[in-house]
PDB file of N, CA and C in Angstrom:
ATOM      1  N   UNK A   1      84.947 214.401  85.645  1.00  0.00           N
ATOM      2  CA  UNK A   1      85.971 215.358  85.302  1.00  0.00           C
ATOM      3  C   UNK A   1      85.377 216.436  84.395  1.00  0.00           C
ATOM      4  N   UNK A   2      85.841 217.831  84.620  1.00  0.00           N
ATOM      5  CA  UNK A   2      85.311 218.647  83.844  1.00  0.00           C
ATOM      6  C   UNK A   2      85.268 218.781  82.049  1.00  0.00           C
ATOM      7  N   UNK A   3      85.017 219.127  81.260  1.00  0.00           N
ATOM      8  CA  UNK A   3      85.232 219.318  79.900  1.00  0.00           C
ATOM      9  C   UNK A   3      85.183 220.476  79.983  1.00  0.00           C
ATOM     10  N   UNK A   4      86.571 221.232  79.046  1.00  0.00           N
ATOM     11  CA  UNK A   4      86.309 222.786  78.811  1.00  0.00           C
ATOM     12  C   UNK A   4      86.331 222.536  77.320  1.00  0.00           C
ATOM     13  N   UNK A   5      86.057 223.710  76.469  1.00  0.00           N
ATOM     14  CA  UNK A   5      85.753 224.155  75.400  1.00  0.00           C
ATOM     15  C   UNK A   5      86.492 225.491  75.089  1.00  0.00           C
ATOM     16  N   UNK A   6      86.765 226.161  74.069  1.00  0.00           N
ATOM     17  CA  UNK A   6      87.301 227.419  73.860  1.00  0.00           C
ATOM     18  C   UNK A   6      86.268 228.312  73.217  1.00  0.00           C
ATOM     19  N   UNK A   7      85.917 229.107  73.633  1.00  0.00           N
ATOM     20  CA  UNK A   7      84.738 230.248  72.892  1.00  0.00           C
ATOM     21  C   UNK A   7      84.982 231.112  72.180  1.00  0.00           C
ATOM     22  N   UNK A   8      86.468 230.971  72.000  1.00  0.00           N
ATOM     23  CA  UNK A   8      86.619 232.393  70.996  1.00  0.00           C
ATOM     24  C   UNK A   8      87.998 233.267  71.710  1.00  0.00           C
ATOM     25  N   UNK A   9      88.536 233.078  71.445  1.00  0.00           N
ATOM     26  CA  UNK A   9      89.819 234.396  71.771  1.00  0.00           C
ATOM     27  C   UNK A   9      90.491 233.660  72.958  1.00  0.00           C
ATOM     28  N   UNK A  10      90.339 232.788  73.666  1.00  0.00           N
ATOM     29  CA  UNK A  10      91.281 232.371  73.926  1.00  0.00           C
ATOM     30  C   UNK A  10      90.507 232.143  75.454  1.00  0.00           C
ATOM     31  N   UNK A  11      89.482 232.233  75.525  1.00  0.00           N
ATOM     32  CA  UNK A  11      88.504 232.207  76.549  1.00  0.00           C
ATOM     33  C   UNK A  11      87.658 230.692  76.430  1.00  0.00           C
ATOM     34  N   UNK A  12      87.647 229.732  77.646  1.00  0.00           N
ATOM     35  CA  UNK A  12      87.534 228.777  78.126  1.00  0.00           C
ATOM     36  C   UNK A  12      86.183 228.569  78.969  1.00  0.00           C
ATOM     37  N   UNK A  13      84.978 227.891  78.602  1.00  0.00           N
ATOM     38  CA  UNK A  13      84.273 227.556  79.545  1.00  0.00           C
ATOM     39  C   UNK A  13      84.132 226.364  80.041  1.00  0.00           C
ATOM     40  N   UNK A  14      83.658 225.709  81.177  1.00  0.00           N
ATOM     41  CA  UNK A  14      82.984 224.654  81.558  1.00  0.00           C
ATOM     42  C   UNK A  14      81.850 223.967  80.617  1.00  0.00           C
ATOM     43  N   UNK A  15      82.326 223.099  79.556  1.00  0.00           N
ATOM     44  CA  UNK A  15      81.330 222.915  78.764  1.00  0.00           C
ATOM     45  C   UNK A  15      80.126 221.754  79.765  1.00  0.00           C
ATOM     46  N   UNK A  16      80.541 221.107  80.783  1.00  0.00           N
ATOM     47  CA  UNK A  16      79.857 220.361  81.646  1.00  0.00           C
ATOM     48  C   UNK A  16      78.663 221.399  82.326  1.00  0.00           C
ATOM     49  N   UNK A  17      78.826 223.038  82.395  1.00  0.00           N
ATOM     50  CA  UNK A  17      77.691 224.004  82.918  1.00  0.00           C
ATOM     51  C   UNK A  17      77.050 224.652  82.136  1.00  0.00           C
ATOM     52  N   UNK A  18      76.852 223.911  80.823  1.00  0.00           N
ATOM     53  CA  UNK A  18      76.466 224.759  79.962  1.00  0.00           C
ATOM     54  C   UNK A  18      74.755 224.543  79.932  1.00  0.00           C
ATOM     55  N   UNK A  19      74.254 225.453  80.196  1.00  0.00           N
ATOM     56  CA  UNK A  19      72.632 225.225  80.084  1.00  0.00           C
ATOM     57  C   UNK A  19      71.993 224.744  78.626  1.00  0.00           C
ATOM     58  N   UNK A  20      72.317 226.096  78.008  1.00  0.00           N
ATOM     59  CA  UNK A  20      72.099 226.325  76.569  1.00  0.00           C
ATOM     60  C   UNK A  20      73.246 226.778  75.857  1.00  0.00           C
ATOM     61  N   UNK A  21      73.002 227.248  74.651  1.00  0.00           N
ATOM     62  CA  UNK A  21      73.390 228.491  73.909  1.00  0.00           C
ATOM     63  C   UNK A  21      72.616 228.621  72.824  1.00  0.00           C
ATOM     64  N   UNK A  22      72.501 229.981  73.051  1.00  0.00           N
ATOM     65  CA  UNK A  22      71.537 230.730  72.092  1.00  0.00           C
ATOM     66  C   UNK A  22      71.520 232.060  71.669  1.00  0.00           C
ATOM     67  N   UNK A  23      71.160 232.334  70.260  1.00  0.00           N
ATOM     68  CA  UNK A  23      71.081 233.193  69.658  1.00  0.00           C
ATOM     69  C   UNK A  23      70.811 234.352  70.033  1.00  0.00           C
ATOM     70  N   UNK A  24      71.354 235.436  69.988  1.00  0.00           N
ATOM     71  CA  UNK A  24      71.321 237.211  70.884  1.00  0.00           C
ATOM     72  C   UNK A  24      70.424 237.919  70.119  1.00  0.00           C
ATOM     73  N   UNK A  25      69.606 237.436  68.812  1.00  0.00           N
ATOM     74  CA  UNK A  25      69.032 238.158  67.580  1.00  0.00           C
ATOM     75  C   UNK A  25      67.660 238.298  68.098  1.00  0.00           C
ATOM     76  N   UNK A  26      67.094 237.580  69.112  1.00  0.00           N
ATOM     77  CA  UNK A  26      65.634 237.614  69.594  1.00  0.00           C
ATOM     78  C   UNK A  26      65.469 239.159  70.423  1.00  0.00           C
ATOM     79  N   UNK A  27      64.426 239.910  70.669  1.00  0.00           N
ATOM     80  CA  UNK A  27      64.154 240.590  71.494  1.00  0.00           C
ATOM     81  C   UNK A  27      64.661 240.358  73.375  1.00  0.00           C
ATOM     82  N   UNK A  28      63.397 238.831  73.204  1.00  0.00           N
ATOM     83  CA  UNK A  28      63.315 238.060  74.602  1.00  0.00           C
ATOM     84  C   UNK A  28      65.017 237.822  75.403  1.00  0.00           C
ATOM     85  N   UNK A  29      65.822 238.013  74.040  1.00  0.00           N
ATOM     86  CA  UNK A  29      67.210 237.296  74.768  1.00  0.00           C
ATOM     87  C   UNK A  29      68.171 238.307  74.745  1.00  0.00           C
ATOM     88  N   UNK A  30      67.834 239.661  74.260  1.00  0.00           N
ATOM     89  CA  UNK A  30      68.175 241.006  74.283  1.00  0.00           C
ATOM     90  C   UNK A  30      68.527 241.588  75.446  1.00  0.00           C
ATOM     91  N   UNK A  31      66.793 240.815  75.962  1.00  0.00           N
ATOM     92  CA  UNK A  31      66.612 241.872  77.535  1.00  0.00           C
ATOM     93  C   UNK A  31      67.349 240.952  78.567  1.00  0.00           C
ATOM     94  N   UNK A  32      67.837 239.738  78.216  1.00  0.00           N
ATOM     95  CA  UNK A  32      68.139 238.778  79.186  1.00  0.00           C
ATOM     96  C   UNK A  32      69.489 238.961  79.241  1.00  0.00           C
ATOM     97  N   UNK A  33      70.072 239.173  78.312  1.00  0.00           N
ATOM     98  CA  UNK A  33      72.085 240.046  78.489  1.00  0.00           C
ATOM     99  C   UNK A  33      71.894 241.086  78.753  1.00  0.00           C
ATOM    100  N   UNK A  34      70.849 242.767  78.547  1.00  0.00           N
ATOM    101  CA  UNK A  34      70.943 243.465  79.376  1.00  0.00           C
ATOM    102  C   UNK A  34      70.447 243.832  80.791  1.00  0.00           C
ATOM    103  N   UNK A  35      69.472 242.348  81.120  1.00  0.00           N
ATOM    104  CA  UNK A  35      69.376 242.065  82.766  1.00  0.00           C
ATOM    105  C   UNK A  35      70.786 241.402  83.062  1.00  0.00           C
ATOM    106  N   UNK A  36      71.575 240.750  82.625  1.00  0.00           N
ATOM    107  CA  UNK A  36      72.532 240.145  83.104  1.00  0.00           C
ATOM    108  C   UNK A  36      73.756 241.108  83.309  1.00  0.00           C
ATOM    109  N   UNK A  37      73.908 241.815  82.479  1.00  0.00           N
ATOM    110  CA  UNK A  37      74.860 243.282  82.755  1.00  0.00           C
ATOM    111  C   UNK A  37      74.609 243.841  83.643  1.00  0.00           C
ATOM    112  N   UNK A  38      73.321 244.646  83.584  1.00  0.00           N
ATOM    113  CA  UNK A  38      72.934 245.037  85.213  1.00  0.00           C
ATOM    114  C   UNK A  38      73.063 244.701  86.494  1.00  0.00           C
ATOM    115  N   UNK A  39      72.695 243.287  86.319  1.00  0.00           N
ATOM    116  CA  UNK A  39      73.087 242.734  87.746  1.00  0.00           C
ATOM    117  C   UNK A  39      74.746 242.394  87.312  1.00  0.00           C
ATOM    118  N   UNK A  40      75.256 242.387  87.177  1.00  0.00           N
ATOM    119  CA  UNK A  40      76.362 241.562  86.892  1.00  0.00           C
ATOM    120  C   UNK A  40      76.933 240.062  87.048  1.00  0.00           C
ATOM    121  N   UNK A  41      75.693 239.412  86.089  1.00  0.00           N
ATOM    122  CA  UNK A  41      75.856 238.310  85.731  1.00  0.00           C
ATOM    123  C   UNK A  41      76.053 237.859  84.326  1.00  0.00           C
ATOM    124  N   UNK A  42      76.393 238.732  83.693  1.00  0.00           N
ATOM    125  CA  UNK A  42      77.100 238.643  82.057  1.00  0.00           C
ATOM    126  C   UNK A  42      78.223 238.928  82.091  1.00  0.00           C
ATOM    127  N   UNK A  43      79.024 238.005  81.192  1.00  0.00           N
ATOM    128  CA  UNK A  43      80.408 237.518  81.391  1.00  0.00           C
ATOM    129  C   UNK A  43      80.892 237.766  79.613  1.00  0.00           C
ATOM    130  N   UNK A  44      81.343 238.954  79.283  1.00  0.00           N
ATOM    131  CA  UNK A  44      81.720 239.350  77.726  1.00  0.00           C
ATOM    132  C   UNK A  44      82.901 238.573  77.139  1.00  0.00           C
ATOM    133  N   UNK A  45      82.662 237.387  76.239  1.00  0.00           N
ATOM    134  CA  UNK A  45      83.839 236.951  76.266  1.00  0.00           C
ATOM    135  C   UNK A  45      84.578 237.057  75.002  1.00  0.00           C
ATOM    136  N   UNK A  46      83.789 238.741  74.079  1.00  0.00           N
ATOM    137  CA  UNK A  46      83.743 238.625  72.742  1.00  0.00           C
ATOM    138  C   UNK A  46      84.871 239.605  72.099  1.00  0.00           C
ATOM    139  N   UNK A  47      85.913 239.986  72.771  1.00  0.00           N
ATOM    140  CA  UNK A  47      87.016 240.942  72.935  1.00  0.00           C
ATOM    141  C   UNK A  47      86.682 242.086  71.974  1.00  0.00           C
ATOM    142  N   UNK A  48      85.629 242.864  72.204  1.00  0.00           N
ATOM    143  CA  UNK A  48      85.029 244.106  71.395  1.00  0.00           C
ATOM    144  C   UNK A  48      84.332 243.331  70.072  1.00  0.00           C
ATOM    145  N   UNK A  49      84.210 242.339  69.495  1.00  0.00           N
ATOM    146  CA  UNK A  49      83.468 241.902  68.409  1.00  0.00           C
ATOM    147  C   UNK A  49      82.269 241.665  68.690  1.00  0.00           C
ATOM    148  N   UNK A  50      80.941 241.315  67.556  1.00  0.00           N
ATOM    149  CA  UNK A  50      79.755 241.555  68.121  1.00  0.00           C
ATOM    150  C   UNK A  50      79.453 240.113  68.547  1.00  0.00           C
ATOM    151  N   UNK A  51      78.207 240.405  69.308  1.00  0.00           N
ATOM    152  CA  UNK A  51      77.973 238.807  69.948  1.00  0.00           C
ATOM    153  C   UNK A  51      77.215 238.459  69.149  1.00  0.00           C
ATOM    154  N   UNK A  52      77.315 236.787  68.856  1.00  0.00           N
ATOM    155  CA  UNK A  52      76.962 236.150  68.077  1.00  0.00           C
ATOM    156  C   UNK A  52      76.648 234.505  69.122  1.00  0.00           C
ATOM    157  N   UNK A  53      76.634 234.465  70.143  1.00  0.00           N
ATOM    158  CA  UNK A  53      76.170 232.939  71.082  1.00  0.00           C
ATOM    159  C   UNK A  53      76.370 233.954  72.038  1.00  0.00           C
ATOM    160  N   UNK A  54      75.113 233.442  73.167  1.00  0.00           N
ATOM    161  CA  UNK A  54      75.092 233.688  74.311  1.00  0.00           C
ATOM    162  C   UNK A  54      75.054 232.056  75.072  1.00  0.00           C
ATOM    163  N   UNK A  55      75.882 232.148  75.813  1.00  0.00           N
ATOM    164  CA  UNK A  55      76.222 230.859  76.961  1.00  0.00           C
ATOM    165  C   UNK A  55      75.570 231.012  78.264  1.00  0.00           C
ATOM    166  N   UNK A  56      74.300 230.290  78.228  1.00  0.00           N
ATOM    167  CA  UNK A  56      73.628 230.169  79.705  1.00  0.00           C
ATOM    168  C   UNK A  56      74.029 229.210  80.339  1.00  0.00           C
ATOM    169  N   UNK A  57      74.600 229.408  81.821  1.00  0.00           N
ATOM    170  CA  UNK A  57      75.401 228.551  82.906  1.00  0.00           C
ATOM    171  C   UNK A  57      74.335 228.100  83.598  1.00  0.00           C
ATOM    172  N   UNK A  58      74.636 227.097  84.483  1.00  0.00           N
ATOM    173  CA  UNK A  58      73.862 226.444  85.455  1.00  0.00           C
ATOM    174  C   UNK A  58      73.791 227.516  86.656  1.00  0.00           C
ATOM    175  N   UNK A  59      74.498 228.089  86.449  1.00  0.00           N
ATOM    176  CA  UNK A  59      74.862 229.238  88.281  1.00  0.00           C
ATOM    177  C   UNK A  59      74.072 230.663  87.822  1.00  0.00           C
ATOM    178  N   UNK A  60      73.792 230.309  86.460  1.00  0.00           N
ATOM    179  CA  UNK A  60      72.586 232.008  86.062  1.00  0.00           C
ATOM    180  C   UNK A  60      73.806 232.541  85.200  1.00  0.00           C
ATOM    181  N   UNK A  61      74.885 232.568  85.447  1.00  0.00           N
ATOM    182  CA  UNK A  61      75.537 233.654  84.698  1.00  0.00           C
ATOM    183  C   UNK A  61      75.474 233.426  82.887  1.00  0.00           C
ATOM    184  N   UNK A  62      75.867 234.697  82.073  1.00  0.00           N
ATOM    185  CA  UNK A  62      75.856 234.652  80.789  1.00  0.00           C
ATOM    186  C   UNK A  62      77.079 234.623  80.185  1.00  0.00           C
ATOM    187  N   UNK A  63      77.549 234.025  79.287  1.00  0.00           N
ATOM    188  CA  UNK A  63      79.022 234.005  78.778  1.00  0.00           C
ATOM    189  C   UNK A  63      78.017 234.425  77.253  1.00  0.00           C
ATOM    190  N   UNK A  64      79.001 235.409  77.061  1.00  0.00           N
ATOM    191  CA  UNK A  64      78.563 236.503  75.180  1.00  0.00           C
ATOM    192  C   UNK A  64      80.056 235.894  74.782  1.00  0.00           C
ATOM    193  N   UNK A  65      79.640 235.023  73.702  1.00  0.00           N
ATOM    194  CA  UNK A  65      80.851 234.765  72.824  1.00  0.00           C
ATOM    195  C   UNK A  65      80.487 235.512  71.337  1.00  0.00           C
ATOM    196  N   UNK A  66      81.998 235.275  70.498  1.00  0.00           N
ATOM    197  CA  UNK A  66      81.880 235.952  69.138  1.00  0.00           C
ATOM    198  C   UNK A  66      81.575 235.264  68.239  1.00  0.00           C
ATOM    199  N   UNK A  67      81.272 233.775  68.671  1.00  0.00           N
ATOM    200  CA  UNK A  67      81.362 232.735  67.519  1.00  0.00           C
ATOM    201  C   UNK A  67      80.375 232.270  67.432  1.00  0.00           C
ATOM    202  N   UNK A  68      79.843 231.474  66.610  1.00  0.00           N
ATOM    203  CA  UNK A  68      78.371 231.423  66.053  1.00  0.00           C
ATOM    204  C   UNK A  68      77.870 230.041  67.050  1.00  0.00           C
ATOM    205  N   UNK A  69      76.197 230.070  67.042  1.00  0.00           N
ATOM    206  CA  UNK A  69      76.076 228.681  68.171  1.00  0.00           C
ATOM    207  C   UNK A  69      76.744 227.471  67.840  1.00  0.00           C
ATOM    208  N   UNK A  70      76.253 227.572  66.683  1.00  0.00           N
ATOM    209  CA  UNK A  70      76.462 226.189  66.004  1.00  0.00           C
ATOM    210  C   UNK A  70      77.838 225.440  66.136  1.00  0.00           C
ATOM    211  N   UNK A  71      79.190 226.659  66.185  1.00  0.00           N
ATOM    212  CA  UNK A  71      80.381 226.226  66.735  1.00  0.00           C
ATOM    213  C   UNK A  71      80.478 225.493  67.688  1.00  0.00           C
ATOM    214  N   UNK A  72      79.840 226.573  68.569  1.00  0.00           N
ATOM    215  CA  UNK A  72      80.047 226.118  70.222  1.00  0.00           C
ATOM    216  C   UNK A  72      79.717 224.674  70.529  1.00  0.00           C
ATOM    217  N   UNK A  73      78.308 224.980  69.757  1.00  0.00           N
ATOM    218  CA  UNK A  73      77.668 223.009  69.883  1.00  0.00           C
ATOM    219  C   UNK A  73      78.790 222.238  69.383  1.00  0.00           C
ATOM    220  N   UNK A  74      78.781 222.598  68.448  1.00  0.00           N
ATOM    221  CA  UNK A  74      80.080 221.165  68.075  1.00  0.00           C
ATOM    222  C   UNK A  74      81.407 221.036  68.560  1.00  0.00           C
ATOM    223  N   UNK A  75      81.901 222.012  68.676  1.00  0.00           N
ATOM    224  CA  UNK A  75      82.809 221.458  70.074  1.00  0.00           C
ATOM    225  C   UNK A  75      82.432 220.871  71.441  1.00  0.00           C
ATOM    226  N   UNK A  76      81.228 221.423  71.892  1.00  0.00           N
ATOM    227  CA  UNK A  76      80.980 220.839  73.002  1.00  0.00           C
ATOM    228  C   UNK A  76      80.386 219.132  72.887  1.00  0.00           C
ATOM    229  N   UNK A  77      79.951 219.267  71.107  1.00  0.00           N
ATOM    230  CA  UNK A  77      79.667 217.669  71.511  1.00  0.00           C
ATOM    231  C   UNK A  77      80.809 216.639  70.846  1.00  0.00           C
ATOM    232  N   UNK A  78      81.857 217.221  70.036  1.00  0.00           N
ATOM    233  CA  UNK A  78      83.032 216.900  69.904  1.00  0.00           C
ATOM    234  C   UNK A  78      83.969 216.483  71.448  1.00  0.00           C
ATOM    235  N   UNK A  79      83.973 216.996  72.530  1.00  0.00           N
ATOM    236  CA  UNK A  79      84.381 217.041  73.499  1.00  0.00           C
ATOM    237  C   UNK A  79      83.740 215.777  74.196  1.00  0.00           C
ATOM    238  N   UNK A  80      82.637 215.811  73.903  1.00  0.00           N
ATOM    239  CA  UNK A  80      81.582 215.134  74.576  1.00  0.00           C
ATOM    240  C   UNK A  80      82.011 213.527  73.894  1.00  0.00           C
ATOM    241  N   UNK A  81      81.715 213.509  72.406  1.00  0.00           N
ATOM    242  CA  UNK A  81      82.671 212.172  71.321  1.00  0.00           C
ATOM    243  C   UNK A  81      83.218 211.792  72.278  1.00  0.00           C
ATOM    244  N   UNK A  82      84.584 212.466  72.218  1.00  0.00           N
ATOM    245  CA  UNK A  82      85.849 211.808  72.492  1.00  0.00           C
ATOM    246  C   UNK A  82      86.024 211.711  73.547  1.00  0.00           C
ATOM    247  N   UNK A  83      85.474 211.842  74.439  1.00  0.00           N
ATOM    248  CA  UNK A  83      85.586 211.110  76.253  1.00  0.00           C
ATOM    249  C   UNK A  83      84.970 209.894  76.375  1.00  0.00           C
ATOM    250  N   UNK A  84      83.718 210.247  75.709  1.00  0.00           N
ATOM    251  CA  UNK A  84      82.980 208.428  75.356  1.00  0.00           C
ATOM    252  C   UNK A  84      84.243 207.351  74.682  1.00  0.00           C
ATOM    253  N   UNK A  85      85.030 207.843  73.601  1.00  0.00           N
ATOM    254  CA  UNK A  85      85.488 206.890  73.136  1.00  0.00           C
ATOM    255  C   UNK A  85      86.994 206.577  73.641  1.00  0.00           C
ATOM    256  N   UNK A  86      87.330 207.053  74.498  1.00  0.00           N
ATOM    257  CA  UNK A  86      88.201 206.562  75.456  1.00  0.00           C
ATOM    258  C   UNK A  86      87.857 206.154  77.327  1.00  0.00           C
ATOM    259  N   UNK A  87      86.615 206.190  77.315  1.00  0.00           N
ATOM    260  CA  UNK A  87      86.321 204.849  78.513  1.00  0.00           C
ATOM    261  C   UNK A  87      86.142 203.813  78.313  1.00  0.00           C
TER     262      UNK A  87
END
């Protein structure tokens, strides 16, 4: 069954497709949201605020959230907890 997560504003991912998430502050990961815009495989999920986590999917695409990684991780492994402890 899937696990979603909330990223910020009210926007929902597949935390089960989540590759990574990582920091937008590098050069290397700069050019990798503005290759993903180009092609249109970046997915803005930061409602005009600046990005602060980039969400790499299993399918290539980029989810730009506003909220810091470290959030994201812990919900996703909060999510992750509590399914273990109800099988």
């Amino acid at each position: 069954m899937s696990r979603f997560i909330n990223i910020g504003f009210g926007n929902i991912a597949n935390a089960d497709k989540i590759v990574g998430i990582i920091s937008p502050e590098a050069a290397p990961v700069k050019r990798l949201v503005q290759n993903g815009r180009d092609s249109g495989m970046a997915i803005d999920a930061t409602c005009g605020r600046k990005t602060k986590a980039v969400l790499v999917m299993d399918s290539g695409h980029l989810l730009l959230s506003a909220l810091l990684p470290e959030t994201i991780a812990a919900r996703v492994n909060q999510t992750g907890s509590r399914e273990d402890g109800h099988e």
